[in-house]
Protein backbone atom coordinates (compact mmCIF):
# COMPACT_ATOMS: atom_id res chain seq x y z
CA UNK A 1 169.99 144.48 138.23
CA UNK A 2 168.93 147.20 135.62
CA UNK A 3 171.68 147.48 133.78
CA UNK A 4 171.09 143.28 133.17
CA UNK A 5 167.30 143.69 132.71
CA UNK A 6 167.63 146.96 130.46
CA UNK A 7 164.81 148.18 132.74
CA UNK A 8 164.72 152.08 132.94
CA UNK A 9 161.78 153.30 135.20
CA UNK A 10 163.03 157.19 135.15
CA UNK A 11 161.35 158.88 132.28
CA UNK A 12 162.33 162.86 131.02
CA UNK A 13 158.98 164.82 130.88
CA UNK A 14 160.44 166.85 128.31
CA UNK A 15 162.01 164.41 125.73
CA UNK A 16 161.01 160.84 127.52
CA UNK A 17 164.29 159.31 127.36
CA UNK A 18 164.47 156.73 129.95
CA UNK A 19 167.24 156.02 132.45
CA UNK A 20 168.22 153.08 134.55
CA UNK A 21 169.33 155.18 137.13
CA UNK A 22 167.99 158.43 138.59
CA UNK A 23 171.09 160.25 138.84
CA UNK A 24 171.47 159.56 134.92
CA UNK A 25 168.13 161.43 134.56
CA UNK A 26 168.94 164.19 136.93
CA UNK A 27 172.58 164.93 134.53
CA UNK A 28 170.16 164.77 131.56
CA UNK A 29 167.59 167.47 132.77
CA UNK A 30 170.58 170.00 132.58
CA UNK A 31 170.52 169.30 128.67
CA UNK A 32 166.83 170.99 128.77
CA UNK A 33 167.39 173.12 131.63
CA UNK A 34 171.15 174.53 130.16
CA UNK A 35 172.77 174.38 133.33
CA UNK A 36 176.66 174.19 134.02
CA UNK A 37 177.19 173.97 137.30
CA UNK A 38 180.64 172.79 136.62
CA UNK A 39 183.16 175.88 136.70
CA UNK A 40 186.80 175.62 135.23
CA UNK A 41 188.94 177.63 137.79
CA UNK A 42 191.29 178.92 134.94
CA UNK A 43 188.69 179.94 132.20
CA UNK A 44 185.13 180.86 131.68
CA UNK A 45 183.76 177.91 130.52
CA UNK A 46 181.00 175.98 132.49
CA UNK A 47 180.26 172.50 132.16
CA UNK A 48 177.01 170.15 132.87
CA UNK A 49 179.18 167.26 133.45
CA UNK A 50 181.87 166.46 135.76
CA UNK A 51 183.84 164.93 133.16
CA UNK A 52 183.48 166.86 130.88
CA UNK A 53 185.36 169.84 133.69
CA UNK A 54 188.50 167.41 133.68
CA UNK A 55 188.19 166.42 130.15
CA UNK A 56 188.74 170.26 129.61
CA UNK A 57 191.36 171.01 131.80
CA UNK A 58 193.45 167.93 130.90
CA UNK A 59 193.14 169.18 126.81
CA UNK A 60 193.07 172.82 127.21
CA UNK A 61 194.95 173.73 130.66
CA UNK A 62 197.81 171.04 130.90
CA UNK A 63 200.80 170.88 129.29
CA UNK A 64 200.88 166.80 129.90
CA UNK A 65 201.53 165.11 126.74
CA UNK A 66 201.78 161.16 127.12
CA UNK A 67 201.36 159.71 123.67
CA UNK A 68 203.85 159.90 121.06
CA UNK A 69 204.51 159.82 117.62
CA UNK A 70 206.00 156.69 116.21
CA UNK A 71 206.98 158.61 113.25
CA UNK A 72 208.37 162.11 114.38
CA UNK A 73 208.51 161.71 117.83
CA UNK A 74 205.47 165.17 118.60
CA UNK A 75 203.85 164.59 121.97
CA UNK A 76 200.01 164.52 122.40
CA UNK A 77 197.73 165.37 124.70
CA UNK A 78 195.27 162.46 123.99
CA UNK A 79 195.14 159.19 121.38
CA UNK A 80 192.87 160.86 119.41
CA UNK A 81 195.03 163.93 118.45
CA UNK A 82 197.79 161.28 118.17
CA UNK A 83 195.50 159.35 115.41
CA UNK A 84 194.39 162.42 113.37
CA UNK A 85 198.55 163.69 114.02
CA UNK A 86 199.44 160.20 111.99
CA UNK A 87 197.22 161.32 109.25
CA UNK A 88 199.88 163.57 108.09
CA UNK A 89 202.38 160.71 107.87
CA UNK A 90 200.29 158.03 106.27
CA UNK A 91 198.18 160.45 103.91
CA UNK A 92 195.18 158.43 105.10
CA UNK A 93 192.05 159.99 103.94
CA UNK A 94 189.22 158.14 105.49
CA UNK A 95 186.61 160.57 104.62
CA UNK A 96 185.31 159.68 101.02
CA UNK A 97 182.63 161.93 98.97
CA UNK A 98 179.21 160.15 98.27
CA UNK A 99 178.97 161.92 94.81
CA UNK A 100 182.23 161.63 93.79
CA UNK A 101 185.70 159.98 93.94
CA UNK A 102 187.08 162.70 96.56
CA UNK A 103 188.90 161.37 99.57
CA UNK A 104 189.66 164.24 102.76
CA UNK A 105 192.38 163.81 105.29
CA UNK A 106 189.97 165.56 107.72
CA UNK A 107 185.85 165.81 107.95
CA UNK A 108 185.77 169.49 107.91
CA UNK A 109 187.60 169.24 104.41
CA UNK A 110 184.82 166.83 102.94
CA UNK A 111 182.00 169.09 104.81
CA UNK A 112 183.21 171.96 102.90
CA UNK A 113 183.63 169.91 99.67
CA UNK A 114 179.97 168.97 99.85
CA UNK A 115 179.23 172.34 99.99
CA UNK A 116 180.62 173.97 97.61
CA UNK A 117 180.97 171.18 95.15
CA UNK A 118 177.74 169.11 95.78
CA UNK A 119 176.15 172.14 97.49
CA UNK A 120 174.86 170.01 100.14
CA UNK A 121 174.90 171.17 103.95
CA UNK A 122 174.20 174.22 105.45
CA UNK A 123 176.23 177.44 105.24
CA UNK A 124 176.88 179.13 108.78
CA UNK A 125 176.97 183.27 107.49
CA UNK A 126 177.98 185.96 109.89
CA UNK A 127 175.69 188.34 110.69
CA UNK A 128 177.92 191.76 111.01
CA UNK A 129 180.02 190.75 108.04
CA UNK A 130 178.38 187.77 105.56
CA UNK A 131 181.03 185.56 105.59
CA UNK A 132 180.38 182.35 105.19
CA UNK A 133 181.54 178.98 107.29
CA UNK A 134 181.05 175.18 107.15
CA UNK A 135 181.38 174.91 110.83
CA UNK A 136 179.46 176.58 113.52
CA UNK A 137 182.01 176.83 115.71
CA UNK A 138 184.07 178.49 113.11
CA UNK A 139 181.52 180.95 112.89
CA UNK A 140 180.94 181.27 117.00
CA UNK A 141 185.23 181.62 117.06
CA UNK A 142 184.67 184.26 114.43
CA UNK A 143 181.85 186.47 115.88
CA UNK A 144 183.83 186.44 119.50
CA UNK A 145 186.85 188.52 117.35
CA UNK A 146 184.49 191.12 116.27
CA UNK A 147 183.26 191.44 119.77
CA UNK A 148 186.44 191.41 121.13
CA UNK A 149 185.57 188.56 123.39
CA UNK A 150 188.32 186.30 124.48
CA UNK A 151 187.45 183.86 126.98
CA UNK A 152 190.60 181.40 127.29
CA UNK A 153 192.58 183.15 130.13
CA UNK A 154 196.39 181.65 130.51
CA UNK A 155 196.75 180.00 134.26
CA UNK A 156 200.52 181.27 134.62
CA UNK A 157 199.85 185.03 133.11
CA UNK A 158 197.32 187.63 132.46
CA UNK A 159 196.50 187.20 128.72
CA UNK A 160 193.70 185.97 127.28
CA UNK A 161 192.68 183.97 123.87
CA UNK A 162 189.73 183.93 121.74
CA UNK A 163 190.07 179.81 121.36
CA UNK A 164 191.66 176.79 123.29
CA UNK A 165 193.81 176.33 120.50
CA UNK A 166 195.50 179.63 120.61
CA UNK A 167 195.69 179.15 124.78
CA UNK A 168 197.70 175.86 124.16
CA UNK A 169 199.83 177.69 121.28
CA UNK A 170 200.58 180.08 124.47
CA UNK A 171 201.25 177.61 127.12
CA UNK A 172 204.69 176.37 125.31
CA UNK A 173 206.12 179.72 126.69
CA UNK A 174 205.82 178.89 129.68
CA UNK A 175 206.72 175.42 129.46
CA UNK A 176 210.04 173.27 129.06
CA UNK A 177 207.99 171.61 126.34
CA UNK A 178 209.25 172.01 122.19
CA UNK A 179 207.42 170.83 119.80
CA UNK A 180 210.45 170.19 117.55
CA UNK A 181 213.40 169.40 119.16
C-alpha cells in the first residue's frame, strides 16, 4: 500500500531521507556508515549492494558479451557500452558546450573542455607529482600506479591490474573471444 500512498514512515537520523520500506533504510545507512559487506570472490572490491556485486562481476569478471554491433559486428558486455560503441560510427556528439558551439562525443571530453577553455570545474592534482585530472577516478587510477597497488586480480591466472579495464583487456587471452575477427 506504500508504494500507492507514497507514505514513507522510516526516516535516516543522519540525512532524513525517508523510505517506504525498512529494508530500503537499512541499505541506505551503509551510505553513512561505509560498509561493503558484499565481497567479489575474484577481486578486492566490496560492495554495499547486492547488485551492485553482480553488476560487477557480469562487467568486469565475464567474458559474456550479448549485444552487438549493427555496424561492425564488436560484442558488448551491456547496452550501454553498445550505445557509447555506436558513437564512433554515427559521430554523434550529444554533449554540447554552454559557452560555446563545441559538441563532445564523450562527457569527459566536454568536462575537460570546460576546464581548460571556460575554466569551469574543478581540477583533481596529484599529490606526489602535480599532475592534473578532470576526473577523480583518473586521479584515484593514477595514485594506485605510484603505489604500486593493483587490485583487479585475473580469475584464470595470477596477475593482477591496476583498473577493470586493463583486467578485461587481459581476459581475451584466455578466452575464444576476438575482438576483430
Amino acid at each position: 500500500m506504500r508504494v500507492h500512498t507514497g507514505e514513507r514512515p522510516y526516516k535516516c537520523h543522519v540525512c532524513d531521507k525517508a523510505f517506504g520500506q525498512s529494508a530500503h533504510l537499512n541499505t541506505h545507512m551503509r551510505v553513512h556508515t561505509g560498509e561493503k559487506p558484499y565481497k567479489c570472490s575474484l577481486c578486492d572490491k566490496s560492495f554495499s549492494r547486492s547488485g551492485s556485486l553482480q553488476t560487477h562481476k557480469r562487467y568486469v569478471h565475464s567474458n559474456s558479451r550479448p549485444y552487438d554491433c549493427r555496424y561492425c559486428g564488436k560484442l558488448c558486455k551491456t547496452q550501454i557500452e553498445l550505445k557509447r560503441h555506436v558513437r564512433i560510427h554515427t559521430d554523434a556528439k550529444p554533449y554540447s558546450c554552454r559557452h560555446c558551439s563545441d559538441c563532445f562525443t564523450w562527457r569527459i571530453q566536454l568536462k575537460t573542455h570546460l576546464l581548460k577553455s571556460h575554466n569551469e570545474g574543478t581540477w583533481f592534482t596529484c599529490d606526489i607529482c602535480q599532475k592534473k585530472f578532470s576526473i577523480k577516478q583518473h586521479l584515484k587510477v593514477h595514485v594506485q600506479r605510484h603505489e604500486a597497488v593493483k587490485p583487479y586480480v585475473c580469475s584464470e591466472c595470477p596477475k593482477r591490474f591496476y583498473t577493470a579495464t586493463e583486467l578485461r583487456q587481459h581476459h581475451q587471452v584466455h578466452s575464444e573471444y576476438k575482438q576483430f575477427m
